[in-house]
N, C-alpha and C. Protein backbone atom coordinates (compact mmCIF):
# COMPACT_ATOMS: atom_id res chain seq x y z
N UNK A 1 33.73 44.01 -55.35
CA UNK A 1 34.08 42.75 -54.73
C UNK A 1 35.34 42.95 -53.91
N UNK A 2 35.28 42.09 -52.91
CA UNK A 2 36.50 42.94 -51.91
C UNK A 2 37.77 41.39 -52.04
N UNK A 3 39.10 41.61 -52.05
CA UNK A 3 40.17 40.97 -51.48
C UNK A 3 40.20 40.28 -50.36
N UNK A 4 40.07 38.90 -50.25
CA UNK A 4 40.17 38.39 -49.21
C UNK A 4 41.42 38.32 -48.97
N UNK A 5 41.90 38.56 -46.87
CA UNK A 5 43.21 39.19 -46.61
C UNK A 5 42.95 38.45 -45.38
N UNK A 6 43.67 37.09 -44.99
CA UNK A 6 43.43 36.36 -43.58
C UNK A 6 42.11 36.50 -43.16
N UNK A 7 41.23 35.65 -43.92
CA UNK A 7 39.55 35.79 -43.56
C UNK A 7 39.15 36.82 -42.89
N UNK A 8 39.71 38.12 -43.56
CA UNK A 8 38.84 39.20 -43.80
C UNK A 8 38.58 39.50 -45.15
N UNK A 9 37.57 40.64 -45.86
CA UNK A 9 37.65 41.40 -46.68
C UNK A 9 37.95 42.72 -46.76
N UNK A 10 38.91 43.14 -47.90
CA UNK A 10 39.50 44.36 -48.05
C UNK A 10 38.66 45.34 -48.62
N UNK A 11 38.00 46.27 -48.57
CA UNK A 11 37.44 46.93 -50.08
C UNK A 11 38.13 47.77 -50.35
N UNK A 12 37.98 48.51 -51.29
CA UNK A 12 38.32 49.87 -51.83
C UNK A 12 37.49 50.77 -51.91
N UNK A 13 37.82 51.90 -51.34
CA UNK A 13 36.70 52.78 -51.55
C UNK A 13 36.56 54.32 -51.74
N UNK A 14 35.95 54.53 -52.69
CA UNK A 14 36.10 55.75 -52.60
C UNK A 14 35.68 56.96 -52.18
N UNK A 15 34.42 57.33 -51.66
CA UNK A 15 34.49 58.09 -50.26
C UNK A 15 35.39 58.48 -49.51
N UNK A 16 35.73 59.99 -48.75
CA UNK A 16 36.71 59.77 -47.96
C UNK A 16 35.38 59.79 -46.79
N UNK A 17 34.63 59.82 -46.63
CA UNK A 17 33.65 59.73 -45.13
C UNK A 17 33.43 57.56 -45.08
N UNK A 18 33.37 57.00 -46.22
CA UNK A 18 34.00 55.61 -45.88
C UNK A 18 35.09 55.33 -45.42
N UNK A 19 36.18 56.11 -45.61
CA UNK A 19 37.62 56.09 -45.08
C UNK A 19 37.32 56.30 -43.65
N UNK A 20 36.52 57.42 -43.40
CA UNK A 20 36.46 57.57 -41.96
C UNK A 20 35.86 56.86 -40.81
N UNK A 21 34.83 56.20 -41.45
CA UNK A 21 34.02 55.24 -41.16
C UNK A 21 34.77 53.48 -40.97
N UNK A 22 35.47 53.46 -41.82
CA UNK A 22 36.22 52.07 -41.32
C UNK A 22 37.37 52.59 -40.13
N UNK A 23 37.72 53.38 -40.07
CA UNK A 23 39.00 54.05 -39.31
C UNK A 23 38.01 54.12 -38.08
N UNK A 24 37.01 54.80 -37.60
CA UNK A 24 36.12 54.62 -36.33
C UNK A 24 35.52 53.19 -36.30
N UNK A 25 35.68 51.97 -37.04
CA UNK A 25 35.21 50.98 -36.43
C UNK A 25 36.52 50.28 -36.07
N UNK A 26 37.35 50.38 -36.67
CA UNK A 26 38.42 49.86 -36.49
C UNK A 26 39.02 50.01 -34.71
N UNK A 27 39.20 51.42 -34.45
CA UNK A 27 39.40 52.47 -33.41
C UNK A 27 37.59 51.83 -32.23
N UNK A 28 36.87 51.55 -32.58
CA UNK A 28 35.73 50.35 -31.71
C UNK A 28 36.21 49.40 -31.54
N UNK A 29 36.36 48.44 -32.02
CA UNK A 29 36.96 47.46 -31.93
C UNK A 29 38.01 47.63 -31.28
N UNK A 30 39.21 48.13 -31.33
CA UNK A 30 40.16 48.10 -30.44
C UNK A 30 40.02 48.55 -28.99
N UNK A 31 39.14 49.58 -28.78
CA UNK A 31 38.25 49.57 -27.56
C UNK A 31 37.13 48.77 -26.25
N UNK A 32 37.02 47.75 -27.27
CA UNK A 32 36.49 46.78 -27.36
C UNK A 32 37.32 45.82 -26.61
N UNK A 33 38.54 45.45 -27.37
CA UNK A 33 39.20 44.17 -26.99
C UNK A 33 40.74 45.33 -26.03
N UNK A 34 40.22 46.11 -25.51
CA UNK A 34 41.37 46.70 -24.48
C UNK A 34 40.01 46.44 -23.79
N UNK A 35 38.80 46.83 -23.32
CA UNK A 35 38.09 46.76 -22.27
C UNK A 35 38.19 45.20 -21.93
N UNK A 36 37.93 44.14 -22.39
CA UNK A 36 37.64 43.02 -22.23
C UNK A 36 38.80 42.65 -21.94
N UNK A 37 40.03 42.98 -21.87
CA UNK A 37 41.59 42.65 -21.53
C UNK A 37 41.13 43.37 -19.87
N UNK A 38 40.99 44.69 -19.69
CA UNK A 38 40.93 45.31 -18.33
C UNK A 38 39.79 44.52 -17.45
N UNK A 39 38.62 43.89 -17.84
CA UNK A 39 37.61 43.13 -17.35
C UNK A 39 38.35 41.94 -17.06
N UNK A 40 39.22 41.38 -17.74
CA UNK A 40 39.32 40.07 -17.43
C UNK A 40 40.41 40.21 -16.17
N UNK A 41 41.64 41.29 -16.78
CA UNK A 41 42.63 41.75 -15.53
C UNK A 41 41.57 42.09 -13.78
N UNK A 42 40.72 42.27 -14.00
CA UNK A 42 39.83 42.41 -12.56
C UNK A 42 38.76 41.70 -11.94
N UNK A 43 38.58 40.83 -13.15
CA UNK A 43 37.66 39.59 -12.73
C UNK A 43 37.89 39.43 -11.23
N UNK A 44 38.96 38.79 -10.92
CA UNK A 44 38.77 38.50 -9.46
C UNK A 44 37.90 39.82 -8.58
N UNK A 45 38.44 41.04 -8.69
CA UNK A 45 38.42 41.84 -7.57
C UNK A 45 36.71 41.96 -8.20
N UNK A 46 36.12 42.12 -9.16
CA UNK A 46 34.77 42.50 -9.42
C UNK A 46 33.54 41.53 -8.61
N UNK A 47 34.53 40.18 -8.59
CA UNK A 47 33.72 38.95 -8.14
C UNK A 47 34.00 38.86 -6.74
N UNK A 48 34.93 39.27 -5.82
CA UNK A 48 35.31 39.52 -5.02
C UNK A 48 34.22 39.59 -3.65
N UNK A 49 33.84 38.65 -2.79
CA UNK A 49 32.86 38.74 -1.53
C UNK A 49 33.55 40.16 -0.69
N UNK A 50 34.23 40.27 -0.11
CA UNK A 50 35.09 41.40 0.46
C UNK A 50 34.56 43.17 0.36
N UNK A 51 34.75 43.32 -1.09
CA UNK A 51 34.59 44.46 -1.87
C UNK A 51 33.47 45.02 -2.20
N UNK A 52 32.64 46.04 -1.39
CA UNK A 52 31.41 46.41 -1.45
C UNK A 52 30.69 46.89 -2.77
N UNK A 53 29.61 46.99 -3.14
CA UNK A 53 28.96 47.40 -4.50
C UNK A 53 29.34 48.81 -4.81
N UNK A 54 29.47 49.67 -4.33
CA UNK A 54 30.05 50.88 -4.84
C UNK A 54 31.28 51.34 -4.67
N UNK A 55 31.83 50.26 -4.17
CA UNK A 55 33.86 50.48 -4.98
C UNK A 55 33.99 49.49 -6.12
N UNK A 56 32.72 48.61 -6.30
CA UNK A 56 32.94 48.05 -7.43
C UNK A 56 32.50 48.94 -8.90
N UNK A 57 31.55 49.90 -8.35
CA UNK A 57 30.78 50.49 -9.37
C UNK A 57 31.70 51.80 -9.77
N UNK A 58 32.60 51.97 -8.72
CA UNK A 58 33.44 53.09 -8.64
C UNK A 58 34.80 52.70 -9.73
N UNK A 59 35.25 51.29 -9.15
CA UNK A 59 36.27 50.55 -10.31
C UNK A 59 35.92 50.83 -12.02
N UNK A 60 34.33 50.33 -11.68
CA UNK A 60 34.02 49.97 -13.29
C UNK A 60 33.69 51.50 -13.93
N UNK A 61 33.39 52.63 -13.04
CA UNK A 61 33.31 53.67 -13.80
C UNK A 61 34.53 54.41 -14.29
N UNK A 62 35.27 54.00 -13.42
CA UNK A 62 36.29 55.11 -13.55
C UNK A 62 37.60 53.69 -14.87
N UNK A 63 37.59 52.59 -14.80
CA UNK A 63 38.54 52.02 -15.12
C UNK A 63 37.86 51.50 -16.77
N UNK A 64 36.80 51.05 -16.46
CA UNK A 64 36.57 50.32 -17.44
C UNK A 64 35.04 50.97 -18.84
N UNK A 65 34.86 52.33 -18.35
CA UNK A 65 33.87 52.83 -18.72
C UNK A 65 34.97 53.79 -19.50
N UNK A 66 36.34 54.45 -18.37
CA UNK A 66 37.03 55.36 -19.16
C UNK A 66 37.77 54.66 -20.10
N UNK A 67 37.95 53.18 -20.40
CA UNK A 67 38.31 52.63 -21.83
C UNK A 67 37.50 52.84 -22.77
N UNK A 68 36.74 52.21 -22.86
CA UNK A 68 35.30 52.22 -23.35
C UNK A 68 34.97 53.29 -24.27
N UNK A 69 34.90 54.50 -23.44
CA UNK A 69 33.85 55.71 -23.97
C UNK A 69 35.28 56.52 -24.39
């Protein structure tokens, strides 16, 4: 049964490949909410009439794919 800790749960566990496993979702998630910070920082320019489809595709590969992955 896990510790509730600011409407999350804590577990304990003993595995160290569970150790590793919350540590890579954790490390997702923060990937996660840095991409969606860089998406929102470019909203304009992505939505942008001006700015042709492959400097947009060029933005999102290089800016927001290299968060990401």
């Amino acid at each position: 049964m896990g510790v509730p800790v600011q409407n999350t749960y804590v577990y304990s566990l003993s595995f160290a490949d569970d150790q590793v496993l919350l540590d890579n979702t954790t490390e997702i998630k923060y990937r996660i909410s840095q991409t969606r910070k860089a998406i929102s920082a470019l909203n304009s320019i992505l939505w942008h009439k001006n700015i042709t489809k492959n400097r947009k595709l060029y933005i999102y590969e290089t800016i927001i794919q290299n968060i990401l992955v």
